[in-house]
PDB file of N, CA and C in Angstrom:
ATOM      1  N   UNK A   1     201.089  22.860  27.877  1.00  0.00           N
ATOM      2  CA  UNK A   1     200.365  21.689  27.486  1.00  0.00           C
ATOM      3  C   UNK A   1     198.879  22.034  27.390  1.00  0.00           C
ATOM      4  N   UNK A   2     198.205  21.595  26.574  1.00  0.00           N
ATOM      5  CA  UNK A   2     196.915  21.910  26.031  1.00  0.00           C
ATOM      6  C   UNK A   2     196.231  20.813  27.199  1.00  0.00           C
ATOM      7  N   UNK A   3     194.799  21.170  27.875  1.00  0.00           N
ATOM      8  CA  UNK A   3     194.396  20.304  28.645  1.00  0.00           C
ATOM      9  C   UNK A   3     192.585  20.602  28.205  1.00  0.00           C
ATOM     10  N   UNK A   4     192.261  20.199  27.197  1.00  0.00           N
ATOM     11  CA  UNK A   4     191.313  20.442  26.480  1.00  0.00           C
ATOM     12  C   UNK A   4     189.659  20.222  27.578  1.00  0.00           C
ATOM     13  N   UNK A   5     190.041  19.028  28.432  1.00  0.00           N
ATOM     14  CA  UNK A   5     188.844  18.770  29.134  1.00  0.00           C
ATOM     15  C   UNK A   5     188.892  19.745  30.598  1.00  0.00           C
ATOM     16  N   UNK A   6     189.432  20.098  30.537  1.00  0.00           N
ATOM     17  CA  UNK A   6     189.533  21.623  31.465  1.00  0.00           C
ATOM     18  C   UNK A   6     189.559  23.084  30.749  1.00  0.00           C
ATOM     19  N   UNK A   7     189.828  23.014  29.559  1.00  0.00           N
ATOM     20  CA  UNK A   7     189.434  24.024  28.561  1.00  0.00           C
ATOM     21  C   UNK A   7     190.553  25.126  29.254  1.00  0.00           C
ATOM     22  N   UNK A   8     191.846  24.664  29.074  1.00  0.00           N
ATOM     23  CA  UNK A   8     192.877  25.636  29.515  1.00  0.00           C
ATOM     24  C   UNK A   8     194.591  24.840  28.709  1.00  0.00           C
ATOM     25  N   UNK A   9     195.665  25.902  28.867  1.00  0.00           N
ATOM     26  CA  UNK A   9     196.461  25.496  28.320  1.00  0.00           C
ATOM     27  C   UNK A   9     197.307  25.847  29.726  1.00  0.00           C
ATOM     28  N   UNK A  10     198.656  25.013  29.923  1.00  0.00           N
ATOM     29  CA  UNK A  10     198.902  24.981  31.159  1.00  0.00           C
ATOM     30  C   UNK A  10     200.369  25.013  31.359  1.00  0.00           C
ATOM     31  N   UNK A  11     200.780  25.282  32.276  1.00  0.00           N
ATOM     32  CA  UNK A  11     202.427  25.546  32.391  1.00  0.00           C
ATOM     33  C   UNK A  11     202.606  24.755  33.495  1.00  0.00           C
ATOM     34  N   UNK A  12     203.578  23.737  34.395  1.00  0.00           N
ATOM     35  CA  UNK A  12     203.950  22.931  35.828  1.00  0.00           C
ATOM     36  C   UNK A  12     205.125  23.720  35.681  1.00  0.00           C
ATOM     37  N   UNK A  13     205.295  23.683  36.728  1.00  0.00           N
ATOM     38  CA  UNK A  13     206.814  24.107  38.020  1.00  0.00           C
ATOM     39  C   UNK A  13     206.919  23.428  38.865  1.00  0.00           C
ATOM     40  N   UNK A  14     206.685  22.135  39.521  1.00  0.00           N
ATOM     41  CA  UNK A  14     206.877  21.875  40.542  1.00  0.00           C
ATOM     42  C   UNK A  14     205.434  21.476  40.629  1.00  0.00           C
ATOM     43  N   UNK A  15     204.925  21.718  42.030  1.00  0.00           N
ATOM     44  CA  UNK A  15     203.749  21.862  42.475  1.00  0.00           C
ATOM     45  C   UNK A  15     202.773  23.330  42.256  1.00  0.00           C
ATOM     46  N   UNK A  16     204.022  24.238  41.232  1.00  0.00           N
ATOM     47  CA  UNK A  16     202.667  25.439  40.800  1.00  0.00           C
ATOM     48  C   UNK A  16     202.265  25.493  39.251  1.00  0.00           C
ATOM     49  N   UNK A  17     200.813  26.107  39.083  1.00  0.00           N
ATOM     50  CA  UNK A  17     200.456  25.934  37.876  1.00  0.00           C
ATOM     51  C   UNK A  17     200.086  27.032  37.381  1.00  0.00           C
ATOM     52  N   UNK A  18     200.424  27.304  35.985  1.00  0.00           N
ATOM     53  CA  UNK A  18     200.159  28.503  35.646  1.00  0.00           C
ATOM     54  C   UNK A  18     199.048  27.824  34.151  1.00  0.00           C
ATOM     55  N   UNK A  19     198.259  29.003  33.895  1.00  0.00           N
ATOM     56  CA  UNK A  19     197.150  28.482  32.506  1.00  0.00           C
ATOM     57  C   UNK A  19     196.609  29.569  32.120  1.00  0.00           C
ATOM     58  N   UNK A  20     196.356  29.560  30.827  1.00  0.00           N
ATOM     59  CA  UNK A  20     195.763  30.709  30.154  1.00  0.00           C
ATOM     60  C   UNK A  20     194.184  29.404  29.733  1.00  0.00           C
ATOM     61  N   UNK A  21     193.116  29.954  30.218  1.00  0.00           N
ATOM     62  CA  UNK A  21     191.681  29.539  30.466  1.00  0.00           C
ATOM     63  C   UNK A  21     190.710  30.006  29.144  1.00  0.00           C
ATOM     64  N   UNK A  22     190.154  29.112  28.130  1.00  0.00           N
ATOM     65  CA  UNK A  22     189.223  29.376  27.145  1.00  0.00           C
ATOM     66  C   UNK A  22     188.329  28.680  27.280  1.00  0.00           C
ATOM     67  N   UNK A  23     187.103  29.332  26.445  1.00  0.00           N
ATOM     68  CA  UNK A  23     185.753  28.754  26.220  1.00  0.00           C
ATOM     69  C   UNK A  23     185.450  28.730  24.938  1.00  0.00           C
ATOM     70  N   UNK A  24     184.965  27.396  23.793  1.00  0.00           N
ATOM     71  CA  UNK A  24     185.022  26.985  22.962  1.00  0.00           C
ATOM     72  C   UNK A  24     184.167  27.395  22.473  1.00  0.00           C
ATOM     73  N   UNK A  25     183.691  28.077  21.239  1.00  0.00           N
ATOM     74  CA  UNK A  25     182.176  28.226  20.889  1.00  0.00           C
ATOM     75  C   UNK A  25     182.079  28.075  19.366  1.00  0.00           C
ATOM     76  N   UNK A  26     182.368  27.079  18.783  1.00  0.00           N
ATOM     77  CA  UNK A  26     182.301  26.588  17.347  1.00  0.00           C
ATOM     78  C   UNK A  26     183.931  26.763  16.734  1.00  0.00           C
ATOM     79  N   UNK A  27     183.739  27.732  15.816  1.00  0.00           N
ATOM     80  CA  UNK A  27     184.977  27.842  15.324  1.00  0.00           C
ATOM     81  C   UNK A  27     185.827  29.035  16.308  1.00  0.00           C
ATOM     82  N   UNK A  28     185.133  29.263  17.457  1.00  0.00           N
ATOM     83  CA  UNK A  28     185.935  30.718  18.132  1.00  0.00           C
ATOM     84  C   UNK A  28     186.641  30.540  19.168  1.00  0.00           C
ATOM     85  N   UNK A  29     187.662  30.431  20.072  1.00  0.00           N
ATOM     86  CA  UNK A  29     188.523  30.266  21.308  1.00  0.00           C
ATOM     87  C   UNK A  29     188.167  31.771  21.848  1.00  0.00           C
ATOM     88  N   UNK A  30     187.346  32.316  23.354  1.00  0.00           N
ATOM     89  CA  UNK A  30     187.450  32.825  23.814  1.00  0.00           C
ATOM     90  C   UNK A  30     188.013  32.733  24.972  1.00  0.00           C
ATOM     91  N   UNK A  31     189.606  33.017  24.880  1.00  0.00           N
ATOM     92  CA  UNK A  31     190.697  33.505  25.459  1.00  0.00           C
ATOM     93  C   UNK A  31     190.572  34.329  26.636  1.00  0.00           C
ATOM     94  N   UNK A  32     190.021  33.617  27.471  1.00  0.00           N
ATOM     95  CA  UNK A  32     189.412  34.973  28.829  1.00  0.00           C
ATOM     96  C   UNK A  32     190.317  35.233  30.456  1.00  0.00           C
ATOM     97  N   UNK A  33     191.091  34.297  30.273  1.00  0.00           N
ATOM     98  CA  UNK A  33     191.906  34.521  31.957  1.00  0.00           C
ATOM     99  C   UNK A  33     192.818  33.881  31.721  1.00  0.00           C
ATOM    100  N   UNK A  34     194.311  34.497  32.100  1.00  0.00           N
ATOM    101  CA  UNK A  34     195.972  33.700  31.827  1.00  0.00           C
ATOM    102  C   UNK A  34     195.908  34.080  33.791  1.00  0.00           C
ATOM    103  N   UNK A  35     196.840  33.083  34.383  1.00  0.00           N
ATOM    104  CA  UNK A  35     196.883  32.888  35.489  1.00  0.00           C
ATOM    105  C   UNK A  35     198.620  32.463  35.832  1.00  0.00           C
ATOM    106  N   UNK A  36     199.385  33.586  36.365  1.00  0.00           N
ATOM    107  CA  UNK A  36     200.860  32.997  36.554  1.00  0.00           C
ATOM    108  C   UNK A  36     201.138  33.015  38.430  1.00  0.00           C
ATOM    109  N   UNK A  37     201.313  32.112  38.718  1.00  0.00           N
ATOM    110  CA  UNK A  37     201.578  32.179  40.188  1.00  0.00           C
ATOM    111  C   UNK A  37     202.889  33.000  40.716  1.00  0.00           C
ATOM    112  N   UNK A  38     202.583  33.729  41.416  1.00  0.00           N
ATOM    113  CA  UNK A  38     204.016  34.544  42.089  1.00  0.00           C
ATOM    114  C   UNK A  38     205.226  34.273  41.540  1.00  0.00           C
ATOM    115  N   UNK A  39     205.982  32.334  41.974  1.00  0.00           N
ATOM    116  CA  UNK A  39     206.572  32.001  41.427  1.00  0.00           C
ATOM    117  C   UNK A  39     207.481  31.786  40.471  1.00  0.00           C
ATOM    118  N   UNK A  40     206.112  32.147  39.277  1.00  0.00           N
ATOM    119  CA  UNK A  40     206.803  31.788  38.169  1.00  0.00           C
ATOM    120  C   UNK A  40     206.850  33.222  37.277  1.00  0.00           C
ATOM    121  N   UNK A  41     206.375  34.431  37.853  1.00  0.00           N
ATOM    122  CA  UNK A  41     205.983  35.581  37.142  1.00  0.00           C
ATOM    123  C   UNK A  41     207.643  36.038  36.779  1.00  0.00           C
ATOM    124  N   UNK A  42     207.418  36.542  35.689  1.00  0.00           N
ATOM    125  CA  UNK A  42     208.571  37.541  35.630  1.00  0.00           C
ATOM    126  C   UNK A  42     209.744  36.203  34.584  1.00  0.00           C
ATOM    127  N   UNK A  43     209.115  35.034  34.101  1.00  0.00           N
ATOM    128  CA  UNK A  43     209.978  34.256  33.351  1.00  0.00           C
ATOM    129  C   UNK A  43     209.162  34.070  32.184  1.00  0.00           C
ATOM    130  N   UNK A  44     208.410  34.719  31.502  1.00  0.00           N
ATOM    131  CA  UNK A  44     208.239  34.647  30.246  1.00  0.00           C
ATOM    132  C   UNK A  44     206.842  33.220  30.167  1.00  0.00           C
ATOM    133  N   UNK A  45     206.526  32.716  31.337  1.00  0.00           N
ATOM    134  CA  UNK A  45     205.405  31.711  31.258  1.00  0.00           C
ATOM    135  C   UNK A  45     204.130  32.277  30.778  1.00  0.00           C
ATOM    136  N   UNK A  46     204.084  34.081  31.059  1.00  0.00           N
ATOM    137  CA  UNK A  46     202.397  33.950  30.622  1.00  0.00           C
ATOM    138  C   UNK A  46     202.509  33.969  28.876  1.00  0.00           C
ATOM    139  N   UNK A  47     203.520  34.611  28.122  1.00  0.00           N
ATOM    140  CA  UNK A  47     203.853  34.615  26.733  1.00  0.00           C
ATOM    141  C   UNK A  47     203.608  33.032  26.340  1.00  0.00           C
ATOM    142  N   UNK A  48     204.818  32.348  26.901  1.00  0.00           N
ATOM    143  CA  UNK A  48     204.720  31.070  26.514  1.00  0.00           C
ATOM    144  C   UNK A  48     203.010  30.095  26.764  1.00  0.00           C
ATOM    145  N   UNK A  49     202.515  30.727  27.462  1.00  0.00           N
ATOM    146  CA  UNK A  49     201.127  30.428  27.302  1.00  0.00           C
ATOM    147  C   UNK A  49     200.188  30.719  26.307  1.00  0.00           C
ATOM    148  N   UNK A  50     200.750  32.248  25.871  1.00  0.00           N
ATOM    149  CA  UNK A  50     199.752  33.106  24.767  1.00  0.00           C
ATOM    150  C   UNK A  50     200.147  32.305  23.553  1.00  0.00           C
ATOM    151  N   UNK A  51     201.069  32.035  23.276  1.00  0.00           N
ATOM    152  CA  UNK A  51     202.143  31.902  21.629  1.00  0.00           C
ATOM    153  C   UNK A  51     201.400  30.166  21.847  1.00  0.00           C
ATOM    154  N   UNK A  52     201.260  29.181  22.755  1.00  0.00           N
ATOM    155  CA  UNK A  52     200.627  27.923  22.739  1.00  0.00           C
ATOM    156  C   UNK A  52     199.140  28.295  22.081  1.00  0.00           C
ATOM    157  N   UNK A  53     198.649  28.962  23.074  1.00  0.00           N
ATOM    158  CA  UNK A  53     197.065  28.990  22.946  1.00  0.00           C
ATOM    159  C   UNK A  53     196.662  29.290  20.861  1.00  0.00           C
ATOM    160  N   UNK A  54     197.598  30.589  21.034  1.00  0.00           N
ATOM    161  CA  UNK A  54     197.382  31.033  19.694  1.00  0.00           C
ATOM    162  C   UNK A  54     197.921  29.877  18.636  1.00  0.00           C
ATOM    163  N   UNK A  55     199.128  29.016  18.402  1.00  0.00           N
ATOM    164  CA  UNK A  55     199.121  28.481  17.817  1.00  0.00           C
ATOM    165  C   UNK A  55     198.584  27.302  17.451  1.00  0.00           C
ATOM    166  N   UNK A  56     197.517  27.168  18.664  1.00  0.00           N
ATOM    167  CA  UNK A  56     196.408  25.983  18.548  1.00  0.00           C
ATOM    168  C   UNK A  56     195.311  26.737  17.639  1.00  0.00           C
ATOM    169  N   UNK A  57     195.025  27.729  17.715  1.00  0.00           N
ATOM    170  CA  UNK A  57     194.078  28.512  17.510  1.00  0.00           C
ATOM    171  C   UNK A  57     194.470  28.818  15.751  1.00  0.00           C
ATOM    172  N   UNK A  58     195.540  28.950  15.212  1.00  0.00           N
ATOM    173  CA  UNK A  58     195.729  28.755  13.772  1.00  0.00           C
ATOM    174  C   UNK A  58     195.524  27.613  13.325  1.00  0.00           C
ATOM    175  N   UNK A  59     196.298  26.574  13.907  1.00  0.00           N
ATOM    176  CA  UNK A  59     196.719  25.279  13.056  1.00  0.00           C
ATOM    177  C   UNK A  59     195.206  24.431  13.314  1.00  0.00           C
ATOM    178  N   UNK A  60     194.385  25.149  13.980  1.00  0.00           N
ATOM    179  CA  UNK A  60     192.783  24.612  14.056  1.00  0.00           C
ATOM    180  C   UNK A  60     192.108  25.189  13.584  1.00  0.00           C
ATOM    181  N   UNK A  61     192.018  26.528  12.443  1.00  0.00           N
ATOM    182  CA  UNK A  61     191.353  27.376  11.806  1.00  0.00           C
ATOM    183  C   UNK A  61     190.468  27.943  12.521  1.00  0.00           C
ATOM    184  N   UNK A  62     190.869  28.160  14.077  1.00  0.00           N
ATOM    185  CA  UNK A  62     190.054  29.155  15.052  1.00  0.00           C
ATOM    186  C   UNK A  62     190.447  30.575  14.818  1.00  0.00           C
ATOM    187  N   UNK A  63     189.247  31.151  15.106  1.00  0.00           N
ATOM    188  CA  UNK A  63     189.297  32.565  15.399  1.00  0.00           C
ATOM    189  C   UNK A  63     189.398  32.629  17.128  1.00  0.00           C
ATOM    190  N   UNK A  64     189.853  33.887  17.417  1.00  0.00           N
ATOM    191  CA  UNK A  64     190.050  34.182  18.566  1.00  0.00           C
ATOM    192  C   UNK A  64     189.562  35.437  19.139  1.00  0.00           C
ATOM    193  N   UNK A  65     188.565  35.368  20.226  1.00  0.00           N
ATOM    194  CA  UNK A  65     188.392  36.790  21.154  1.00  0.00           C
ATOM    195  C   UNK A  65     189.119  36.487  22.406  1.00  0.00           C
ATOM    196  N   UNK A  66     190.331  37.722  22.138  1.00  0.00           N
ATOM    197  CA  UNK A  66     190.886  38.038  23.369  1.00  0.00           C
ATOM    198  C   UNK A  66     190.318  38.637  24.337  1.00  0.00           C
ATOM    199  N   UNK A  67     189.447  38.133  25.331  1.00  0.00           N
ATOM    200  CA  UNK A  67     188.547  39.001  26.665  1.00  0.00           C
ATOM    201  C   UNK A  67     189.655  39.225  27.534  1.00  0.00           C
ATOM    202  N   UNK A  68     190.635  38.045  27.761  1.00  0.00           N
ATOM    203  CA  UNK A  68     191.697  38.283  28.562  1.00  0.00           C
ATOM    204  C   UNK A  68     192.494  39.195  28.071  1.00  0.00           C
ATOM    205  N   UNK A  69     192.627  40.619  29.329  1.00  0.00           N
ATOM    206  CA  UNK A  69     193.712  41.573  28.908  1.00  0.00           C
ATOM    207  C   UNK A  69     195.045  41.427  28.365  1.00  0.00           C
ATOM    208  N   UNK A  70     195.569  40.244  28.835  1.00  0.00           N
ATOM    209  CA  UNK A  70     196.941  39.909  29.049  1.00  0.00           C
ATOM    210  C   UNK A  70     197.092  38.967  27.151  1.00  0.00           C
ATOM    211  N   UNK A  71     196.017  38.580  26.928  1.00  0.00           N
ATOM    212  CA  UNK A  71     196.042  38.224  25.184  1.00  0.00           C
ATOM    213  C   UNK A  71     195.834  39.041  24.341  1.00  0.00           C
ATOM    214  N   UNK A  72     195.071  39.852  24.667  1.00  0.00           N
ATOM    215  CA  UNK A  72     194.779  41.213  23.939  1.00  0.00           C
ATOM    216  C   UNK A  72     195.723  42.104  23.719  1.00  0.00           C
ATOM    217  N   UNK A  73     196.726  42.244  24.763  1.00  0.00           N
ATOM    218  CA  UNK A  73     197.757  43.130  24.411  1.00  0.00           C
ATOM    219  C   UNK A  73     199.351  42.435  23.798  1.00  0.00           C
ATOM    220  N   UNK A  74     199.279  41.020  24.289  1.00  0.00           N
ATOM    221  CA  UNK A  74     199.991  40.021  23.788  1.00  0.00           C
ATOM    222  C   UNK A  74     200.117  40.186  21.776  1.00  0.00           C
ATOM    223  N   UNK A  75     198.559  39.611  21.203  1.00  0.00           N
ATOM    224  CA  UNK A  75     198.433  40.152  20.250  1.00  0.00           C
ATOM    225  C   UNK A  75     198.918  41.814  19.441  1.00  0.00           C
ATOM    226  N   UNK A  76     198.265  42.439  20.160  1.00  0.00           N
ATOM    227  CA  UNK A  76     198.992  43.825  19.618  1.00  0.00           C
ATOM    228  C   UNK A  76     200.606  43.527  19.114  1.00  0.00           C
ATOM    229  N   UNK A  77     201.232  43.238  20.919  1.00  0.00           N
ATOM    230  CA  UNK A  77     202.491  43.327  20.221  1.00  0.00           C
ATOM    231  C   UNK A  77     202.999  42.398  19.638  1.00  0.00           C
ATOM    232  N   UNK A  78     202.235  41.533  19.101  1.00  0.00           N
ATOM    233  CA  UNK A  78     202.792  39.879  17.940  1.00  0.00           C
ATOM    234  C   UNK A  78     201.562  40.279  16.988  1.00  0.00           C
ATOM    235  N   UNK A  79     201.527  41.427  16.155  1.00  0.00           N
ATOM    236  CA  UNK A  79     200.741  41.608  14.917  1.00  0.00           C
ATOM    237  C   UNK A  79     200.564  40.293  13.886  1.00  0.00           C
ATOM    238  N   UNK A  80     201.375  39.227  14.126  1.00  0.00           N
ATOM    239  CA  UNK A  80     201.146  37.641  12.938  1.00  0.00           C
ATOM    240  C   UNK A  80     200.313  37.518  13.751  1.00  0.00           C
ATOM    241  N   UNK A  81     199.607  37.607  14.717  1.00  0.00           N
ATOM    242  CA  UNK A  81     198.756  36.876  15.567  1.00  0.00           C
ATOM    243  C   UNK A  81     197.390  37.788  15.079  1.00  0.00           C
ATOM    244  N   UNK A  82     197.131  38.570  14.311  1.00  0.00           N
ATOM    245  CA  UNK A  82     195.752  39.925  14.410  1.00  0.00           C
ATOM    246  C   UNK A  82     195.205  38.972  13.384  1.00  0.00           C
ATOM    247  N   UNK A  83     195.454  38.483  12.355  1.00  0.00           N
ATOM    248  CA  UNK A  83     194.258  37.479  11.861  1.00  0.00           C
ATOM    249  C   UNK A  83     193.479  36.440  11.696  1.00  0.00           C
ATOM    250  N   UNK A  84     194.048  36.289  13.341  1.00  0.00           N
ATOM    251  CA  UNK A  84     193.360  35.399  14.075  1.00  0.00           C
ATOM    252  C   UNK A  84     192.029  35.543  15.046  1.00  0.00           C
ATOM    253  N   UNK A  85     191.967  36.976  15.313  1.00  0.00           N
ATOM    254  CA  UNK A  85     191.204  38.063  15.540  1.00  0.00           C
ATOM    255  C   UNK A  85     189.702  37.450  14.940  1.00  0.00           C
ATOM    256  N   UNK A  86     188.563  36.950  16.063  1.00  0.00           N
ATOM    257  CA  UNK A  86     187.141  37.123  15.756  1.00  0.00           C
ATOM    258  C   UNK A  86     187.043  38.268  15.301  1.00  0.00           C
ATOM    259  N   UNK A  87     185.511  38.611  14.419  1.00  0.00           N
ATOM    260  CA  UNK A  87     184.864  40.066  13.879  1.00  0.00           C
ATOM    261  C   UNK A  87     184.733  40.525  15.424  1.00  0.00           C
ATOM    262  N   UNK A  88     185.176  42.060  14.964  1.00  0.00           N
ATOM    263  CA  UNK A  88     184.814  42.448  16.001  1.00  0.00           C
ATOM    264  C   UNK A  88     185.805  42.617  17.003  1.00  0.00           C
ATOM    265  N   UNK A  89     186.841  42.642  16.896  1.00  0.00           N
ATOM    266  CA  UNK A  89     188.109  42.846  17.896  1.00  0.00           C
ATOM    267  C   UNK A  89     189.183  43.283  17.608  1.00  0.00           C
TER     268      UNK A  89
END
């Protein structure tokens, strides 16, 4: 779920939360920290976080800097996702 006034996209389990964390800067989503609690690691939540974030990030004609490692390499291996890519990355 997109939680725009916290500037994060977010996953519930229960009482744990998982979120991949951006900072808005015109037309750019910088994509800087995905966060999966113990819990929930190892079920496909931080992907399902990346594939949200990014498809906000098309269907809003954002560009994207992946600072966060875990999007950066996400991208690599989902190449439909590289021209979404700010200059420069």
């Amino acid at each position: 779920m997109h939680n725009p006034s916290a500037g994060r996209f977010e996953y519930r389990e229960g009482d744990a939360l998982a979120v991949c964390e951006y900072h808005r800067a015109g037309d750019v989503l910088d994509l800087h920290h995905t966060f999966v609690p113990d819990s929930m690691r190892g079920k496909g939540v931080a992907a399902l976080l990346a594939e949200e974030a990014l498809r906000y990030a098309r269907d809003n004609a954002l560009k994207v800097e992946p600072t966060c490692s875990y999007i950066a390499v996400y991208i690599r291996r989902h190449p439909e996702y590289a021209p979404l890519l700010a200059p420069g990355h």
